[in-house]
C-alpha atoms as a PDB file:
ATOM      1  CA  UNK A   1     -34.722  82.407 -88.795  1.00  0.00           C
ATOM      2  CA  UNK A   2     -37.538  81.896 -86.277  1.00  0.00           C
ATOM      3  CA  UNK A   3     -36.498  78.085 -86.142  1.00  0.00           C
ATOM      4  CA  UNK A   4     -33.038  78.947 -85.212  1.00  0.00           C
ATOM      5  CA  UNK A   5     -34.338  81.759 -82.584  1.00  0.00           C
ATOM      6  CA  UNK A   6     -36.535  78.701 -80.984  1.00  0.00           C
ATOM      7  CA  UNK A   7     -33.197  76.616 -80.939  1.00  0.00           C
ATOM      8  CA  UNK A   8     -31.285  78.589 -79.242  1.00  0.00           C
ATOM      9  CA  UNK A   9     -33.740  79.474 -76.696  1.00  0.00           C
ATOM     10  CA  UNK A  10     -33.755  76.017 -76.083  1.00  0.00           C
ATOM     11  CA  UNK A  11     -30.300  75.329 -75.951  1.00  0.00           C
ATOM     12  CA  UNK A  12     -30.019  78.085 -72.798  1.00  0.00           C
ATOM     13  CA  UNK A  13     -32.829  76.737 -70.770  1.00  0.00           C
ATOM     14  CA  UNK A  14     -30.997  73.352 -70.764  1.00  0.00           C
ATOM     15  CA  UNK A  15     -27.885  74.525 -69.452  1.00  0.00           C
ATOM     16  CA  UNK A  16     -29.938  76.807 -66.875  1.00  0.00           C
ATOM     17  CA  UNK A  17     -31.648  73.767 -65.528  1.00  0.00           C
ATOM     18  CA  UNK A  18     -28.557  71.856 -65.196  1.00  0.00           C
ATOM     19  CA  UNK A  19     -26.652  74.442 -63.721  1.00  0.00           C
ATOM     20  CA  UNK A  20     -29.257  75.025 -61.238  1.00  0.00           C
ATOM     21  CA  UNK A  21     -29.997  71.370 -60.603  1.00  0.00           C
ATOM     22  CA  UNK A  22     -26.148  70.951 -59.647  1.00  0.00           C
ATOM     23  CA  UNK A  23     -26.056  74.127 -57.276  1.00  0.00           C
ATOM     24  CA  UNK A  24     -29.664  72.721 -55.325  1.00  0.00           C
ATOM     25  CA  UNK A  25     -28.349  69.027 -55.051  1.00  0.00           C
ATOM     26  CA  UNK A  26     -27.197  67.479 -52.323  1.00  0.00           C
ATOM     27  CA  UNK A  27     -23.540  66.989 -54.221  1.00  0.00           C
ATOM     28  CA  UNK A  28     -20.248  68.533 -52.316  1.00  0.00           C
ATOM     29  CA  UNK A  29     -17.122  68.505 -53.944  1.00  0.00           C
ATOM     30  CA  UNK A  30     -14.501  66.749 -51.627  1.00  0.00           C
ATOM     31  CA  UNK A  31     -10.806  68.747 -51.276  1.00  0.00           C
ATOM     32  CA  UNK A  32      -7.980  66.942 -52.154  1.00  0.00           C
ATOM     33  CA  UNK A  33      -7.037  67.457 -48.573  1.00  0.00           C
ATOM     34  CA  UNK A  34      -9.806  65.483 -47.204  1.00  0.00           C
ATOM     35  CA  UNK A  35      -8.739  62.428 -50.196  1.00  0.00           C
ATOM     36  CA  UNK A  36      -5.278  62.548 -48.882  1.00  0.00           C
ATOM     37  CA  UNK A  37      -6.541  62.174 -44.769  1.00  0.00           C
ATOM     38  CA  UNK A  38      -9.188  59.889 -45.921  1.00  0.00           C
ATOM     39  CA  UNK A  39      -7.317  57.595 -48.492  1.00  0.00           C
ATOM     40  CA  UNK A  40      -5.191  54.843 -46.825  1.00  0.00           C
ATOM     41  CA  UNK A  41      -3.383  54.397 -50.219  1.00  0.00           C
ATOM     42  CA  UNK A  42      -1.731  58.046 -49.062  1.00  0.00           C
ATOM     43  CA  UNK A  43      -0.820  57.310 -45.040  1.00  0.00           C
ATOM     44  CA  UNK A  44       2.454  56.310 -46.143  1.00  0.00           C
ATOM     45  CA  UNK A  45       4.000  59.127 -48.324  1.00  0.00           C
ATOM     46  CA  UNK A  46       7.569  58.626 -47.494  1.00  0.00           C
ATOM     47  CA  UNK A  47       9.149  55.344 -46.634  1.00  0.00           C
ATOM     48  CA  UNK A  48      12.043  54.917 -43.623  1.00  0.00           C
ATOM     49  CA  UNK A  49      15.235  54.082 -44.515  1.00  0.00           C
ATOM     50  CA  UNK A  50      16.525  51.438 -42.514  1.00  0.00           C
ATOM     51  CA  UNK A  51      20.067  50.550 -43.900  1.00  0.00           C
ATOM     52  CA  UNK A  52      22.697  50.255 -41.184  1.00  0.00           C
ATOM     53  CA  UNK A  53      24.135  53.432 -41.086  1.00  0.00           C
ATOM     54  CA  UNK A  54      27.907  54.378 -38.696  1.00  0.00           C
ATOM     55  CA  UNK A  55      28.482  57.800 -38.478  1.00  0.00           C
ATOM     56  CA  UNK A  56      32.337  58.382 -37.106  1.00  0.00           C
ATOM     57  CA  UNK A  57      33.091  61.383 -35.290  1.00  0.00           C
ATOM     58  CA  UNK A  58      36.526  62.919 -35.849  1.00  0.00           C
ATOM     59  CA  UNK A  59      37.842  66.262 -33.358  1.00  0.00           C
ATOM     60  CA  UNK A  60      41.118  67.713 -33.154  1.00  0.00           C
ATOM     61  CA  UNK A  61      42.873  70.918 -32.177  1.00  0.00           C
ATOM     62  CA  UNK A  62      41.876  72.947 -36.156  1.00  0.00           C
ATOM     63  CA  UNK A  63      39.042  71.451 -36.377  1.00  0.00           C
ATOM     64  CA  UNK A  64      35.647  71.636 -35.235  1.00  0.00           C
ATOM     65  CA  UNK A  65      34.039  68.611 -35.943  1.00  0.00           C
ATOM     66  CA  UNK A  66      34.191  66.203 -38.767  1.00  0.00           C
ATOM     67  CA  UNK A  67      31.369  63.109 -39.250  1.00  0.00           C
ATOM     68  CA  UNK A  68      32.321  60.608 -41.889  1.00  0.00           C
ATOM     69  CA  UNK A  69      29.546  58.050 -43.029  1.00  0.00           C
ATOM     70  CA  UNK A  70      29.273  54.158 -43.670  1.00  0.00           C
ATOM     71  CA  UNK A  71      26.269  53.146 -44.965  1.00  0.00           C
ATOM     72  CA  UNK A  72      25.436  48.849 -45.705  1.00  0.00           C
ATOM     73  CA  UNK A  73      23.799  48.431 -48.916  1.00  0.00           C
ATOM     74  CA  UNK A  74      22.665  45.413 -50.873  1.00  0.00           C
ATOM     75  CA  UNK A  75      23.304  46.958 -53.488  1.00  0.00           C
ATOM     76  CA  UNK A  76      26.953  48.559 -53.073  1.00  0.00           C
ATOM     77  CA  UNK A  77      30.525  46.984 -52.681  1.00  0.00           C
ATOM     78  CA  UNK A  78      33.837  47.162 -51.231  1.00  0.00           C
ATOM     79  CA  UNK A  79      34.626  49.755 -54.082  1.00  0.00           C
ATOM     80  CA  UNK A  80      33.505  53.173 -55.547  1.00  0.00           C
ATOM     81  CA  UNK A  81      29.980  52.686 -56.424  1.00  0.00           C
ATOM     82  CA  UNK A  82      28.248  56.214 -58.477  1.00  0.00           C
ATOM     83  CA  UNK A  83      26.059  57.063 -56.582  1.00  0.00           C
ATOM     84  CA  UNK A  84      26.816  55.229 -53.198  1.00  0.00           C
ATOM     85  CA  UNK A  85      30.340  57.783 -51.825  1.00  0.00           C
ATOM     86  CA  UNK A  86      31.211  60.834 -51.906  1.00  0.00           C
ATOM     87  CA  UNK A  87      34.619  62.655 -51.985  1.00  0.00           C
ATOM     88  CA  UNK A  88      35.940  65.022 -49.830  1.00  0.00           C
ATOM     89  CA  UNK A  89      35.348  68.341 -50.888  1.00  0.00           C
ATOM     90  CA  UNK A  90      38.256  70.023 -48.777  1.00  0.00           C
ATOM     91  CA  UNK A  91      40.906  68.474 -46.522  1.00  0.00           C
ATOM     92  CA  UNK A  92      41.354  70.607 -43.634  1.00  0.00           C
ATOM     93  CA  UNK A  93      44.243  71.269 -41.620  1.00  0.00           C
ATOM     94  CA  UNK A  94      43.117  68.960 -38.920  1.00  0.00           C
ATOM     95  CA  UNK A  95      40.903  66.405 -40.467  1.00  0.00           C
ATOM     96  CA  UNK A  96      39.591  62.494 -41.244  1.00  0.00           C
ATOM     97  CA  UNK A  97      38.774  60.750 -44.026  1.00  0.00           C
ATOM     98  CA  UNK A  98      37.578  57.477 -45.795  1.00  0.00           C
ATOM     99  CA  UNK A  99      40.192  55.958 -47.833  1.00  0.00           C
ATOM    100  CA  UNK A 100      39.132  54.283 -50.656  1.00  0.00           C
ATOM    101  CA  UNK A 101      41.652  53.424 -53.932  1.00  0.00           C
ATOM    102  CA  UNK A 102      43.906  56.209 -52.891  1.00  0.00           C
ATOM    103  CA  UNK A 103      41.174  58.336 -52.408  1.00  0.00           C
ATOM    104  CA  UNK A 104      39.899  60.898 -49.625  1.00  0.00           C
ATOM    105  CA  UNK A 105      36.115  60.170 -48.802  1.00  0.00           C
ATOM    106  CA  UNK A 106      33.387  61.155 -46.455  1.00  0.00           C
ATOM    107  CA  UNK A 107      30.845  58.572 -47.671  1.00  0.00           C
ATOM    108  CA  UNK A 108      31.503  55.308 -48.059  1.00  0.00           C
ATOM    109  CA  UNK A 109      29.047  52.497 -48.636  1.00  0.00           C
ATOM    110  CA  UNK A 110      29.540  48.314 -49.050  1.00  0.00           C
ATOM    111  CA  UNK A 111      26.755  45.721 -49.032  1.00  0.00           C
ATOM    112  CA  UNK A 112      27.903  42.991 -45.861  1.00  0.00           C
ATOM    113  CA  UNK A 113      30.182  43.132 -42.720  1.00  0.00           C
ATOM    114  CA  UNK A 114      32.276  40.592 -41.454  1.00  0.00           C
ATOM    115  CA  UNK A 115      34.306  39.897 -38.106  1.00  0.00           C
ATOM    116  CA  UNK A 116      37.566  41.794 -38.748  1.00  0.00           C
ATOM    117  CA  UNK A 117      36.151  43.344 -42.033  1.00  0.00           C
ATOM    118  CA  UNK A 118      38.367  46.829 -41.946  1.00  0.00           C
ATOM    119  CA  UNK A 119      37.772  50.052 -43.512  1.00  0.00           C
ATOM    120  CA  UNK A 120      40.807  52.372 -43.501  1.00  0.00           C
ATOM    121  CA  UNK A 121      40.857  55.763 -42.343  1.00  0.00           C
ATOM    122  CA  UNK A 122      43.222  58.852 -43.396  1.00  0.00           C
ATOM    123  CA  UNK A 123      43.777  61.127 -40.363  1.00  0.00           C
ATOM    124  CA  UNK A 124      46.411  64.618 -41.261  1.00  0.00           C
ATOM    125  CA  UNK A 125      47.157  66.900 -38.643  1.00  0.00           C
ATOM    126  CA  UNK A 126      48.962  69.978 -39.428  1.00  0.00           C
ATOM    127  CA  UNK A 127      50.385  70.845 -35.816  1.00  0.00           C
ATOM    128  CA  UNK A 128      49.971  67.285 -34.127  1.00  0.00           C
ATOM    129  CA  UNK A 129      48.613  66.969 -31.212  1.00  0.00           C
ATOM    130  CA  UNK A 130      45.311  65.198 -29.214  1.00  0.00           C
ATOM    131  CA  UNK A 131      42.651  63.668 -31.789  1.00  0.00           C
ATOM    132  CA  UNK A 132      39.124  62.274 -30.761  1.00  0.00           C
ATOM    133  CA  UNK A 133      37.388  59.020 -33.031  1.00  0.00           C
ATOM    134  CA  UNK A 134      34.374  58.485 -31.753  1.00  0.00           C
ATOM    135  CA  UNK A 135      30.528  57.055 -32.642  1.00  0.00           C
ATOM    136  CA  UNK A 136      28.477  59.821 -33.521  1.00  0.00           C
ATOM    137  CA  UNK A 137      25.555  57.877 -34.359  1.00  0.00           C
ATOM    138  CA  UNK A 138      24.243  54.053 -34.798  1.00  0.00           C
ATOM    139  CA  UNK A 139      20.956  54.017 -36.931  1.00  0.00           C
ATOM    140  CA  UNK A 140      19.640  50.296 -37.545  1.00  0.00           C
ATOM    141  CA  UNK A 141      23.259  48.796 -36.769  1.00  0.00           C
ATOM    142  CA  UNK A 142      23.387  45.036 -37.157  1.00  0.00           C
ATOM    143  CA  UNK A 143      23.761  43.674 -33.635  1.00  0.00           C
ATOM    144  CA  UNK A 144      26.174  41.054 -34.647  1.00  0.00           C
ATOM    145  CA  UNK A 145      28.817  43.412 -34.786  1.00  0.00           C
ATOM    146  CA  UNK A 146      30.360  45.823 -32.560  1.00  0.00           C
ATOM    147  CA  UNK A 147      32.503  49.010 -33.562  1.00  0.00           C
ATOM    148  CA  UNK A 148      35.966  48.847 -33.278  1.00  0.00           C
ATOM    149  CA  UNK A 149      38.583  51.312 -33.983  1.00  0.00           C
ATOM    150  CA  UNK A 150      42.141  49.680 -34.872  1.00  0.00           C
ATOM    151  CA  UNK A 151      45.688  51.387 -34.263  1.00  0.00           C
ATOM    152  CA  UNK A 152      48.018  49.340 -36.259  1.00  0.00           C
ATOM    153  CA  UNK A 153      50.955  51.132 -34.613  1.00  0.00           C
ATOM    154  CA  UNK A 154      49.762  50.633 -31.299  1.00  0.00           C
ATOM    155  CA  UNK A 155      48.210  46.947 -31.876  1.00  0.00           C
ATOM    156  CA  UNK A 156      45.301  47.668 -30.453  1.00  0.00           C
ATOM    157  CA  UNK A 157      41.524  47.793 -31.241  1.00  0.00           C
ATOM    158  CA  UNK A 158      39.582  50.029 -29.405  1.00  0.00           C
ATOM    159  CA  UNK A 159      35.635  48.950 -28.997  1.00  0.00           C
ATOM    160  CA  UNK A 160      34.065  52.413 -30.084  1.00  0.00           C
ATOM    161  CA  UNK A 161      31.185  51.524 -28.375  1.00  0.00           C
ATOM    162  CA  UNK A 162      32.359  51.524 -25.133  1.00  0.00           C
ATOM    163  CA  UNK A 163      34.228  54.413 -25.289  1.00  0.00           C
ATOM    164  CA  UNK A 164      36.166  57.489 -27.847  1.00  0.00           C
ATOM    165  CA  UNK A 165      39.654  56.511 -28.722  1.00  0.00           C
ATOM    166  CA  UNK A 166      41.831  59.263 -27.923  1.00  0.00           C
ATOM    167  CA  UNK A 167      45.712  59.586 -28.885  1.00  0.00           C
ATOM    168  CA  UNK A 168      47.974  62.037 -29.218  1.00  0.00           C
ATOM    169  CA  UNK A 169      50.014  62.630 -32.596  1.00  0.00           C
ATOM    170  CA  UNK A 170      52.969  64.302 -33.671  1.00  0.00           C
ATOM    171  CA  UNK A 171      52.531  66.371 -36.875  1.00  0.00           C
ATOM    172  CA  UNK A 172      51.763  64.351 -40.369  1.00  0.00           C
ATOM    173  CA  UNK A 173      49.474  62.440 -42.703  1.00  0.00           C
ATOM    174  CA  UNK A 174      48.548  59.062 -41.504  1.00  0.00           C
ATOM    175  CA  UNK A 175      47.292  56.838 -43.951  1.00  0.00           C
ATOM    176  CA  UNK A 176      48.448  53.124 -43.000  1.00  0.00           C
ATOM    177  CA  UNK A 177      47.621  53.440 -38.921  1.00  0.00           C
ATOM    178  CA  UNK A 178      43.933  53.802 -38.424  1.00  0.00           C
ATOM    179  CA  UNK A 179      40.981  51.705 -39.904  1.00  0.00           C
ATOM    180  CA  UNK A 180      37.162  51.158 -38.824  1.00  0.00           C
ATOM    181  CA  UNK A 181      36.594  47.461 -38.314  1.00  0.00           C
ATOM    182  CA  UNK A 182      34.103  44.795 -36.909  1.00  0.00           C
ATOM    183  CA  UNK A 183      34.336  41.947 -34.498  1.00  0.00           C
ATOM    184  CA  UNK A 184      31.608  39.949 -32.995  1.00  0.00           C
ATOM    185  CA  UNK A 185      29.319  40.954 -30.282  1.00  0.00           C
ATOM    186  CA  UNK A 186      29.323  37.514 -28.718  1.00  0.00           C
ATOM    187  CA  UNK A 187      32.003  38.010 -25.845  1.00  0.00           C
ATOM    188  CA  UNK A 188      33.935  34.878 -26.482  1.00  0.00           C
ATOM    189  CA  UNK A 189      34.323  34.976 -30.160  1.00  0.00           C
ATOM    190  CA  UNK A 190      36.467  38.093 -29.082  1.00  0.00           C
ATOM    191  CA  UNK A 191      39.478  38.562 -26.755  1.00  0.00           C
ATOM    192  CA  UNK A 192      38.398  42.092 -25.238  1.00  0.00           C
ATOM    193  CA  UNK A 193      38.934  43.250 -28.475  1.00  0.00           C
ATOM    194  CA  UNK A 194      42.933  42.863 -27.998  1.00  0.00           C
ATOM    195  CA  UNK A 195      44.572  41.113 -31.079  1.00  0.00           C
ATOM    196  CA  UNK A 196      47.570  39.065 -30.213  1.00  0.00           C
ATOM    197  CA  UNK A 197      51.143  40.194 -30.755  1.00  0.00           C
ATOM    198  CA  UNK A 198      53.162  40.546 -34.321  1.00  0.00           C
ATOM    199  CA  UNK A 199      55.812  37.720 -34.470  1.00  0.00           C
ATOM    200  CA  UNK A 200      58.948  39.349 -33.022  1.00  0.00           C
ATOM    201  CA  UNK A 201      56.514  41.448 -30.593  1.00  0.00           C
ATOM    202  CA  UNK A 202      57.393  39.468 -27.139  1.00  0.00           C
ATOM    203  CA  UNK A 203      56.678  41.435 -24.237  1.00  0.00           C
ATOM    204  CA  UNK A 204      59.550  42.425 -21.501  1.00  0.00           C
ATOM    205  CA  UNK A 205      59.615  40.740 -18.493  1.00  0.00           C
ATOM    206  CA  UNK A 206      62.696  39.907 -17.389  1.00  0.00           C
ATOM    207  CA  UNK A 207      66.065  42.163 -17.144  1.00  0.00           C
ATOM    208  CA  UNK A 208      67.450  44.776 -18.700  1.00  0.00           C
ATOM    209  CA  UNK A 209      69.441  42.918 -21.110  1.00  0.00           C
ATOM    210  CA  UNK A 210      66.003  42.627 -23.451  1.00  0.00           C
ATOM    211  CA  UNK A 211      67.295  39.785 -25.845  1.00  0.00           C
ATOM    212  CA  UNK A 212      63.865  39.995 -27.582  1.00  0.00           C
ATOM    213  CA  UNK A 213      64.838  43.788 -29.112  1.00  0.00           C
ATOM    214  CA  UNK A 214      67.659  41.653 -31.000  1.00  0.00           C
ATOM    215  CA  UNK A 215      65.381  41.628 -34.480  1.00  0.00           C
ATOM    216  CA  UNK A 216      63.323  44.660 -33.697  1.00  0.00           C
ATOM    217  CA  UNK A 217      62.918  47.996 -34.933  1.00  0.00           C
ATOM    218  CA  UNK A 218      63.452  49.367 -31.660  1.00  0.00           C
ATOM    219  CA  UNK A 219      67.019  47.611 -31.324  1.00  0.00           C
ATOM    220  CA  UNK A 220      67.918  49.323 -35.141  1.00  0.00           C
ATOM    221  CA  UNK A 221      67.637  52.398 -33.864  1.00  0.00           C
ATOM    222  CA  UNK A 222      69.452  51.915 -31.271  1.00  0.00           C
ATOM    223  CA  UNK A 223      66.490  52.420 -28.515  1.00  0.00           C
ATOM    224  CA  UNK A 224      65.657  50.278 -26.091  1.00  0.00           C
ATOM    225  CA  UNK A 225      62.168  50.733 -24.010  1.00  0.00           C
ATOM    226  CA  UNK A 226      61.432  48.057 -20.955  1.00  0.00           C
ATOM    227  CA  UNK A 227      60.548  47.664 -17.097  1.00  0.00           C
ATOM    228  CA  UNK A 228      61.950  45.729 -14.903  1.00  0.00           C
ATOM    229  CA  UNK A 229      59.446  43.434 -12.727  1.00  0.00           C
ATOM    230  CA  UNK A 230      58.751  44.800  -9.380  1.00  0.00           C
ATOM    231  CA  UNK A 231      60.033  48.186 -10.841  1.00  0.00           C
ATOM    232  CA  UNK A 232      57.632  51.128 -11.290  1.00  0.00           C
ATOM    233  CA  UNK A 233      60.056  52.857 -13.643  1.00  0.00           C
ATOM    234  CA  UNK A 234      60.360  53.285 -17.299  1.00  0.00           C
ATOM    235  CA  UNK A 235      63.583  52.955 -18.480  1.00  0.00           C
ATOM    236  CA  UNK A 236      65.125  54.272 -22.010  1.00  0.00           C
ATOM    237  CA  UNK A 237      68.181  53.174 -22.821  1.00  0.00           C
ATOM    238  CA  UNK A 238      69.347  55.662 -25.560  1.00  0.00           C
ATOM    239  CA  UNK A 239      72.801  54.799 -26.922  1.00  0.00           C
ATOM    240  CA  UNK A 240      72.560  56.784 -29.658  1.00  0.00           C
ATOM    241  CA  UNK A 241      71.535  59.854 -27.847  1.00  0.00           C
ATOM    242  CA  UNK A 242      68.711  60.799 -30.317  1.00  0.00           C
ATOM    243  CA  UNK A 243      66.506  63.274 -29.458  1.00  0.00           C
ATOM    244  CA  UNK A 244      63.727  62.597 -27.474  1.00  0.00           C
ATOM    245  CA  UNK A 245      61.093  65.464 -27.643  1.00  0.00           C
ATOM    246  CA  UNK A 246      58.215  63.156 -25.595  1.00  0.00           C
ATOM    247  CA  UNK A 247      57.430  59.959 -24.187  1.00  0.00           C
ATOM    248  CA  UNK A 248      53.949  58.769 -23.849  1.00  0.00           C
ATOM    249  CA  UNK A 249      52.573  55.643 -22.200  1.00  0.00           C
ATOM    250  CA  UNK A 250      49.159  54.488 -23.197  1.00  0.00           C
ATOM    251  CA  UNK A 251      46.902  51.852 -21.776  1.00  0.00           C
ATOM    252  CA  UNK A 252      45.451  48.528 -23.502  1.00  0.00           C
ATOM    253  CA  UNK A 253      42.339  51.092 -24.794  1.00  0.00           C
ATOM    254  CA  UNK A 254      44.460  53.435 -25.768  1.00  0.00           C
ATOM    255  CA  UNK A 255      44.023  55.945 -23.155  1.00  0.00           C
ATOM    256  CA  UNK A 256      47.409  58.187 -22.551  1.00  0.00           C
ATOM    257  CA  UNK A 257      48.011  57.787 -18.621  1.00  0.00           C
ATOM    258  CA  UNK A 258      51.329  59.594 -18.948  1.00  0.00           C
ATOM    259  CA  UNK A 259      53.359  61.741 -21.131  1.00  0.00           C
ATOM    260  CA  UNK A 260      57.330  63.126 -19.858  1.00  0.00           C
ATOM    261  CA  UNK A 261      58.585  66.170 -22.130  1.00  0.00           C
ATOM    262  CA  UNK A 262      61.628  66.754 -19.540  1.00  0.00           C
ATOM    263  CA  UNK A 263      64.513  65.042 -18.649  1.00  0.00           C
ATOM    264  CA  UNK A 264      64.973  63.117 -21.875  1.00  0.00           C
ATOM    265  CA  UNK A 265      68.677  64.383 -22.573  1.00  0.00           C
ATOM    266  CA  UNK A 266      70.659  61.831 -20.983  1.00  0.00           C
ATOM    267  CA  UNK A 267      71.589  58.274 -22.401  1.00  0.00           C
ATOM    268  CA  UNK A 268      70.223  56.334 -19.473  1.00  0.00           C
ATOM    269  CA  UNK A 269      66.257  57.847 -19.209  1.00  0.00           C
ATOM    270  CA  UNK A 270      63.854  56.443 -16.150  1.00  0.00           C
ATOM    271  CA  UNK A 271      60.304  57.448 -15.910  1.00  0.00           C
ATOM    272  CA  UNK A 272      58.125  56.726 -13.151  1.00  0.00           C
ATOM    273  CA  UNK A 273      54.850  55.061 -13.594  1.00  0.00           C
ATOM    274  CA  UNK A 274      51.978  54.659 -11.186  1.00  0.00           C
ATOM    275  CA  UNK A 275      49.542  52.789 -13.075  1.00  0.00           C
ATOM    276  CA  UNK A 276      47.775  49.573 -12.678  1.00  0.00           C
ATOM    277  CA  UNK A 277      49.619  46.065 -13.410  1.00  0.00           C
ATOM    278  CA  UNK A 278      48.856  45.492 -17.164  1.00  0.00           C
ATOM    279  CA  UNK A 279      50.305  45.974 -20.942  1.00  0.00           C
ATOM    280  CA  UNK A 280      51.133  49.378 -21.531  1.00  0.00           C
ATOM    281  CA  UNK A 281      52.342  50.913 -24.890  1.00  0.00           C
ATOM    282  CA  UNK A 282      55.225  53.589 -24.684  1.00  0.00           C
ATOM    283  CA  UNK A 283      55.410  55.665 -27.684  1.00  0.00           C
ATOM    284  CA  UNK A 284      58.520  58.048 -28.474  1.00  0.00           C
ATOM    285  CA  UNK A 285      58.308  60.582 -30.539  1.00  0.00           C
ATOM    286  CA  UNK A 286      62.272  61.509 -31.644  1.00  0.00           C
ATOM    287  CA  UNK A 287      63.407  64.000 -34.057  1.00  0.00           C
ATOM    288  CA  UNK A 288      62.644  61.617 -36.862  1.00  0.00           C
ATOM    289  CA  UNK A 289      59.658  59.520 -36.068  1.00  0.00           C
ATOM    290  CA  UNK A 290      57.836  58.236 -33.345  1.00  0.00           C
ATOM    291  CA  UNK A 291      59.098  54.176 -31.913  1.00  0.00           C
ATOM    292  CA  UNK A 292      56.281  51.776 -30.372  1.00  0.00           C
ATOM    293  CA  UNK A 293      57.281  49.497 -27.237  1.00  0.00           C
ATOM    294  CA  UNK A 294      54.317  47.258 -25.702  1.00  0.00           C
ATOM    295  CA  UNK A 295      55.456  46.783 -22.116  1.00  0.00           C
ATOM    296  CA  UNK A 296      54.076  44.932 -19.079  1.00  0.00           C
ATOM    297  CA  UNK A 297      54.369  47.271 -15.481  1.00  0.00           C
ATOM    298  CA  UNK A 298      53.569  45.269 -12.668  1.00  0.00           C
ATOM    299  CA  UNK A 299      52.206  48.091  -9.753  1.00  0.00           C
ATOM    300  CA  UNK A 300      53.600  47.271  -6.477  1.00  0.00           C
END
């Protein structure tokens, strides 16, 4: 029993001494705060994504703003990667979209561009009217490329970059019109951004007789849009006396400079212009659907 006493005794003033020997030494424990600051290893917590990103802007009349995202990935392609888009979770009544197999996206991603590389866009408006595209923001874009928006039924595309594209639509879904696409930022692998002409698309520059509508769609229904040269007038020659609600004329960028919503009643229809000498695209919206005409005014 005494031995046991003595042992424990012991036992006690060992742990005593090395308690107090830690407590009088000249040992500090550090804070895992001061590791972090002090460590190197740590400086670097979170690493900065630098994958091109396009972020597309999208206003019109019921909506406030939409931003639709492109993202270039190694890893990604031209189709629906898990993981890479993301659907649309509501379509409003004004709104843009990503299309993508049939489907409505607001993320898309793909891993290369390429001069003319297009991405098509959806665009519905419930009540028609003026729509805004436009670059929201460019985060590490690759500077080969420029932004371009395309309007297939305008034949034009629109450098983004430069400036919004801004149109004016009657009400509907428009799926086949509008993409995103690429073309070179070396200024003479381009031409201004202005593809050339459909077959079949000659531009008017003689008289009225228009021999060139012959095989158009303008000419089927029975519509025929020129100017004469030296002539600041638009002329309409309506045979078929369908209704015109509006007439809009639109510059190479795709800027409206004009729009007539009176005066379209009669079979013979002149507009006056005052615009610039250049190509000009005249878009009527009838009671059915709206007829394209690229035109060349000449300005006095």
């Amino acid at each position: 029993m005494k031995n046991k006493i003595l042992f424990l005794l012991f036992i006690c003033s060992f742990i005593a001494t090395i308690y107090s020997s830690t407590i009088n030494s000249d040992f500090h424990p550090i804070k895992t705060s001061e590791i972090l600051k002090n460590n190197n290893s740590f400086k670097n917590l979170t690493s900065t994504d630098t994958r091109p990103k396009y972020r597309i802007g999208f206003d019109a009349p019921q909506i406030n703003h939409r931003q639709l995202l492109l993202t270039i990935d190694a890893n990604a392609t031209d189709g629906v990667d898990w993981g890479y888009e993301g659907k649309i979770p509501l379509v409003l009544a004004d709104d843009m979209y990503w299309i993508i197999n049939n489907e409505k996206y607001v993320i898309q991603a793909t891993n290369t561009l390429a001069v003319e590389k297009e991405f098509s866009l959806g665009v519905v408006t419930s009540n028609g009217g003026d729509i805004t595209i436009n670059i929201d923001a460019l985060e590490y874009p690759m500077t080969d490329y420029k932004v371009g928006l395309k309007d297939k039924a305008l034949n034009i595309i629109h450098n983004l970059e430069e400036s919004n594209y801004q149109v004016t639509l009657p009400a509907g879904e428009y799926h086949n019109r509008f993409s995103i696409v690429f073309f070179s930022s070396t200024p003479n692998e381009n031409t201004e951004g202005i593809p050339p002409s459909p077959p079949g698309d000659k531009t008017d520059e003689g008289d009225d007789t228009n021999n060139d509508d012959q095989n158009n769609h303008l000419n089927k229904q029975k519509l025929i849009i020129y100017v004469n040269n030296g002539e600041n007038v638009l002329t309409i020659k309506n045979k078929e006396f369908l209704k015109l609600q509006k007439v809009m004329l639109f510059n190479r960028f795709g800027q409206q400079v004009n729009v007539w919503t009176k005066n379209l009643d009669s079979e013979m229809v002149s507009l006056p212009v005052e615009v610039e000498t250049g190509f000009y695209f005249v878009v009527v919206q009838t009671q059915k659907e709206p007829i394209f005409k690229k035109v060349m005014i000449q300005s006095l």
